[in-house]
C-alpha atoms as a PDB file:
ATOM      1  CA  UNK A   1     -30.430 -61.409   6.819  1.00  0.00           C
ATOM      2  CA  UNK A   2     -31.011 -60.796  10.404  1.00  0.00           C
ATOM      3  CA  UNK A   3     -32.577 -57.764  12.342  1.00  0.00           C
ATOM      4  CA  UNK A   4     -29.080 -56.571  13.434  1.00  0.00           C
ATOM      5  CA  UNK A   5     -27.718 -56.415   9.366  1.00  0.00           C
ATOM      6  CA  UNK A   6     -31.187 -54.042   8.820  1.00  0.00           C
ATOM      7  CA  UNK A   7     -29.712 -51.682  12.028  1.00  0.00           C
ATOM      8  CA  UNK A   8     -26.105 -51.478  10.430  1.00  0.00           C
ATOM      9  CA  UNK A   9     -27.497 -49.507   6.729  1.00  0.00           C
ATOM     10  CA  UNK A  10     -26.009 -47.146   6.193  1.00  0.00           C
ATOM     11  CA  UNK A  11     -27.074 -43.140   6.102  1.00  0.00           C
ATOM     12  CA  UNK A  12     -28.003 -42.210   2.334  1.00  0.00           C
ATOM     13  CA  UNK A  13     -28.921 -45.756   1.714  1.00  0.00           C
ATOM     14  CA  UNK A  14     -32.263 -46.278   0.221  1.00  0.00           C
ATOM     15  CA  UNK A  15     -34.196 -49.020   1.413  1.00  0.00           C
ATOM     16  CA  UNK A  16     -38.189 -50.280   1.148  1.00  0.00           C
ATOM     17  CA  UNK A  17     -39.419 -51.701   4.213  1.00  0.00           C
ATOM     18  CA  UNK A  18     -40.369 -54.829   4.586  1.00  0.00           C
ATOM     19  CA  UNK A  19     -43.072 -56.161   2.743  1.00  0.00           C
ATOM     20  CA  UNK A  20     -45.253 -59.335   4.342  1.00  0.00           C
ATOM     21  CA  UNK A  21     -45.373 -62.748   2.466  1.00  0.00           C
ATOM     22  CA  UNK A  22     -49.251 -62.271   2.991  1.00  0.00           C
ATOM     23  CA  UNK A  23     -49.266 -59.606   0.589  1.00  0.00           C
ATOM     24  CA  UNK A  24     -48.824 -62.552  -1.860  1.00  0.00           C
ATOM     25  CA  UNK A  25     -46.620 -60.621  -3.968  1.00  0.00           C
ATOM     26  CA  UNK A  26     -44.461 -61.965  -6.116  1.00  0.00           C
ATOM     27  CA  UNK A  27     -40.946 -62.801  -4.666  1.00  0.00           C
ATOM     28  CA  UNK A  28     -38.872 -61.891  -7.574  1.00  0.00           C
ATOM     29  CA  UNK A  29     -40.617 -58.652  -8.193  1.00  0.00           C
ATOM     30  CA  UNK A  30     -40.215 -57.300  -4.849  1.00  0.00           C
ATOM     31  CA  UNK A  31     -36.544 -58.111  -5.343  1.00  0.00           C
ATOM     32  CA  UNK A  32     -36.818 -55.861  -8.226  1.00  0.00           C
ATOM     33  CA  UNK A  33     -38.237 -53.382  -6.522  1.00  0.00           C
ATOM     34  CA  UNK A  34     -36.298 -53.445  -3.403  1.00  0.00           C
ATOM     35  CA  UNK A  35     -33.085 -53.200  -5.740  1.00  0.00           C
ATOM     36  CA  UNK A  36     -34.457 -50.067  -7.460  1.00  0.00           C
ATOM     37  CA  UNK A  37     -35.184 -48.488  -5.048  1.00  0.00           C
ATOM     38  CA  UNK A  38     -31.323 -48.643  -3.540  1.00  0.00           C
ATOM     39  CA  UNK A  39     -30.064 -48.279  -6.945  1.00  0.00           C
ATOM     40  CA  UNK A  40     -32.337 -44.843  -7.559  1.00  0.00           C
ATOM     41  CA  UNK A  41     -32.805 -43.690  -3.798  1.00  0.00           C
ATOM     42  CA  UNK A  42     -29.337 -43.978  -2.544  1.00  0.00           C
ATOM     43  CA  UNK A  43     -26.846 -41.212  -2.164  1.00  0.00           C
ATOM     44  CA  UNK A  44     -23.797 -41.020  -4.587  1.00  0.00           C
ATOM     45  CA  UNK A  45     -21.509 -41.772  -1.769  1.00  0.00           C
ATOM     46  CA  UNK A  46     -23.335 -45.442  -1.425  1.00  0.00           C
ATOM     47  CA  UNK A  47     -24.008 -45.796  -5.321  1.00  0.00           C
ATOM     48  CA  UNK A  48     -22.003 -44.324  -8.014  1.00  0.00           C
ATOM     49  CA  UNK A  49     -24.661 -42.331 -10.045  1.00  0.00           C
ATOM     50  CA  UNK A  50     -23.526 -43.465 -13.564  1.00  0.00           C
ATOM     51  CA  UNK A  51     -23.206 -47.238 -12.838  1.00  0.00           C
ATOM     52  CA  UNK A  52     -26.443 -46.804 -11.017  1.00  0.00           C
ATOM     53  CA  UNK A  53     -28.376 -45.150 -14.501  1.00  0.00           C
ATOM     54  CA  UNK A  54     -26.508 -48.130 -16.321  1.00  0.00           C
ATOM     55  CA  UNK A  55     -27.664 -50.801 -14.495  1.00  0.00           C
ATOM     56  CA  UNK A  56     -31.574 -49.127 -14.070  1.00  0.00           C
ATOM     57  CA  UNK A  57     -31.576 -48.943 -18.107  1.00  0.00           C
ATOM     58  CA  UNK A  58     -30.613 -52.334 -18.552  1.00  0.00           C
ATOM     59  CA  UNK A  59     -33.575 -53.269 -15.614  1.00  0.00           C
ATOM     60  CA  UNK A  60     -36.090 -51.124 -17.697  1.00  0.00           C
ATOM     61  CA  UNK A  61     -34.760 -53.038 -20.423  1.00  0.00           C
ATOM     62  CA  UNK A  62     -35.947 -56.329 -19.048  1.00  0.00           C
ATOM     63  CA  UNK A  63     -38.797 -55.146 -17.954  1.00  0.00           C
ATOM     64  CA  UNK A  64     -40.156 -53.857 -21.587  1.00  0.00           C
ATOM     65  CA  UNK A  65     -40.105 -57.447 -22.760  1.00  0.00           C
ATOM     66  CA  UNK A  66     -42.748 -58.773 -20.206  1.00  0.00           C
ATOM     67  CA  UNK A  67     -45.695 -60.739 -21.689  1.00  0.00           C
ATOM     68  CA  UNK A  68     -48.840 -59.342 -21.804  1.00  0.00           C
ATOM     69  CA  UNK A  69     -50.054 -62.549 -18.855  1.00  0.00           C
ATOM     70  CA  UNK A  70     -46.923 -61.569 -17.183  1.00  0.00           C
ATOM     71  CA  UNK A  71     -47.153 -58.011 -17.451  1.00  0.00           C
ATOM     72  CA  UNK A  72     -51.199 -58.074 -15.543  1.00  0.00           C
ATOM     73  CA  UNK A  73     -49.866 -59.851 -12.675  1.00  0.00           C
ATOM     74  CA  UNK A  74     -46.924 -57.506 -12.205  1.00  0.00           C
ATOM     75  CA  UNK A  75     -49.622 -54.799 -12.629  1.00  0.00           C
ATOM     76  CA  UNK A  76     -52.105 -56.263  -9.801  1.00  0.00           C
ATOM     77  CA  UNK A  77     -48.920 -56.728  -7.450  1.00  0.00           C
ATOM     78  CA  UNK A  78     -47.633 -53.085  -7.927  1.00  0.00           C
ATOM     79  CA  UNK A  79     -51.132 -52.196  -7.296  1.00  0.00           C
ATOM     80  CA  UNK A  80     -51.903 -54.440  -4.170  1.00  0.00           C
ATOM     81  CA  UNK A  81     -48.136 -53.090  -3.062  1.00  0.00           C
ATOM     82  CA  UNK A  82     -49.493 -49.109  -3.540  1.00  0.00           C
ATOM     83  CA  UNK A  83     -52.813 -49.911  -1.292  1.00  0.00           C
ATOM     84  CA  UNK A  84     -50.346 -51.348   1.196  1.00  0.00           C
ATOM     85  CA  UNK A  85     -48.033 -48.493   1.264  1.00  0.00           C
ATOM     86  CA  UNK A  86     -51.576 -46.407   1.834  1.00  0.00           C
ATOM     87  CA  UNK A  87     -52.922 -48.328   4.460  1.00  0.00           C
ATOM     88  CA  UNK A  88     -49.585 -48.609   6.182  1.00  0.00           C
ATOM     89  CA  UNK A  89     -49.051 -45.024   5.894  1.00  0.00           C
ATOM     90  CA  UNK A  90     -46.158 -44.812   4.096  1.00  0.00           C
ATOM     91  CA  UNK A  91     -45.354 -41.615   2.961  1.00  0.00           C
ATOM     92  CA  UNK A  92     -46.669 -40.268  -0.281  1.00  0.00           C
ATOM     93  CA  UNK A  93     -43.350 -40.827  -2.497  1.00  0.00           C
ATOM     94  CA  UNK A  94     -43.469 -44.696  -1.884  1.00  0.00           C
ATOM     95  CA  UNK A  95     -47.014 -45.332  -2.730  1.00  0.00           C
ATOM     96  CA  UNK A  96     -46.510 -43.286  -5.834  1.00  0.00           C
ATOM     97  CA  UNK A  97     -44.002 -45.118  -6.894  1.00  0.00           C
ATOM     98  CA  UNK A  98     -45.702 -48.209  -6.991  1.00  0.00           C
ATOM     99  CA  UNK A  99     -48.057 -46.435  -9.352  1.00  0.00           C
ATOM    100  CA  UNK A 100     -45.900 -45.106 -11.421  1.00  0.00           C
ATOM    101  CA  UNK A 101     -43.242 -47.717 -11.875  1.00  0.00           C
ATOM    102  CA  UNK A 102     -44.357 -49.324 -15.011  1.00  0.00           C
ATOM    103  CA  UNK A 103     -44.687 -46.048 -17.037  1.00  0.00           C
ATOM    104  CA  UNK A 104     -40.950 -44.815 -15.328  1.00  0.00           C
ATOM    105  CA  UNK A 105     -39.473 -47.850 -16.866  1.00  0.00           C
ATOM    106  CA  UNK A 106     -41.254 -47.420 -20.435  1.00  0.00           C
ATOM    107  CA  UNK A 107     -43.164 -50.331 -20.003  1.00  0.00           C
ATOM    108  CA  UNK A 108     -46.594 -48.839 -20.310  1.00  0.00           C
ATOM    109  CA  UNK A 109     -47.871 -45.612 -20.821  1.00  0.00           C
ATOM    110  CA  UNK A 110     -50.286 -43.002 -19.476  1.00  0.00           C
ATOM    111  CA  UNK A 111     -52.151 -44.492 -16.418  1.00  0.00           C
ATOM    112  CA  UNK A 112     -51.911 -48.585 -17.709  1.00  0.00           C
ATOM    113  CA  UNK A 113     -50.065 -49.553 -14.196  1.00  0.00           C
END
């Protein structure tokens, strides 16, 4: 998508900003998480709020049957993505929610991610 697409979002939609390749993050996981993110963040008048829940359920779904190999290298990318968000200075809510996306999805619990 070009620069000009990223101008034409619209208000009340939820978007992450970009994230660098040399974060070395995994693609399909920031796809995830870029998706969530819209899918939770955006007003109803961009998402319907019922097919969004749906859809999020069926994500945390997914996400629940992660291998334990597969599951520690989602961890260490969530947390490389939260010191980024820090260092970057992205507000509070964003870096949190790299920290706390595991255990919001019923993946792990307590303070695992």
């Amino acid at each position: 998508m070009s620069d000009e697409a990223e101008r034409e979002v619209p208000e009340g939609a939820a978007v992450l900003p970009l994230i660098p390749p040399e974060l070395g993050v995994d693609p399909v996981l920031l796809a995830l998480l870029h998706c969530v993110v819209f899918l939770e963040g955006s007003e109803e008048s961009i998402v319907d709020g019922e097919a969004s829940e749906e859809a999020l359920n069926r994500l945390a779904g997914y996400l629940q049957r992660l291998s334990q190999t597969r599951l520690r290298k989602v961890q260490e990318d969530l947390a490389s993505m939260a010191d980024y968000a820090r260092l970057q200075g992205w507000p509070r809510q964003q870096t949190r929610f790299f920290k706390e996306f595991l255990k919001q999805f019923g993946v792990v619990e307590g303070d695992e991610t």
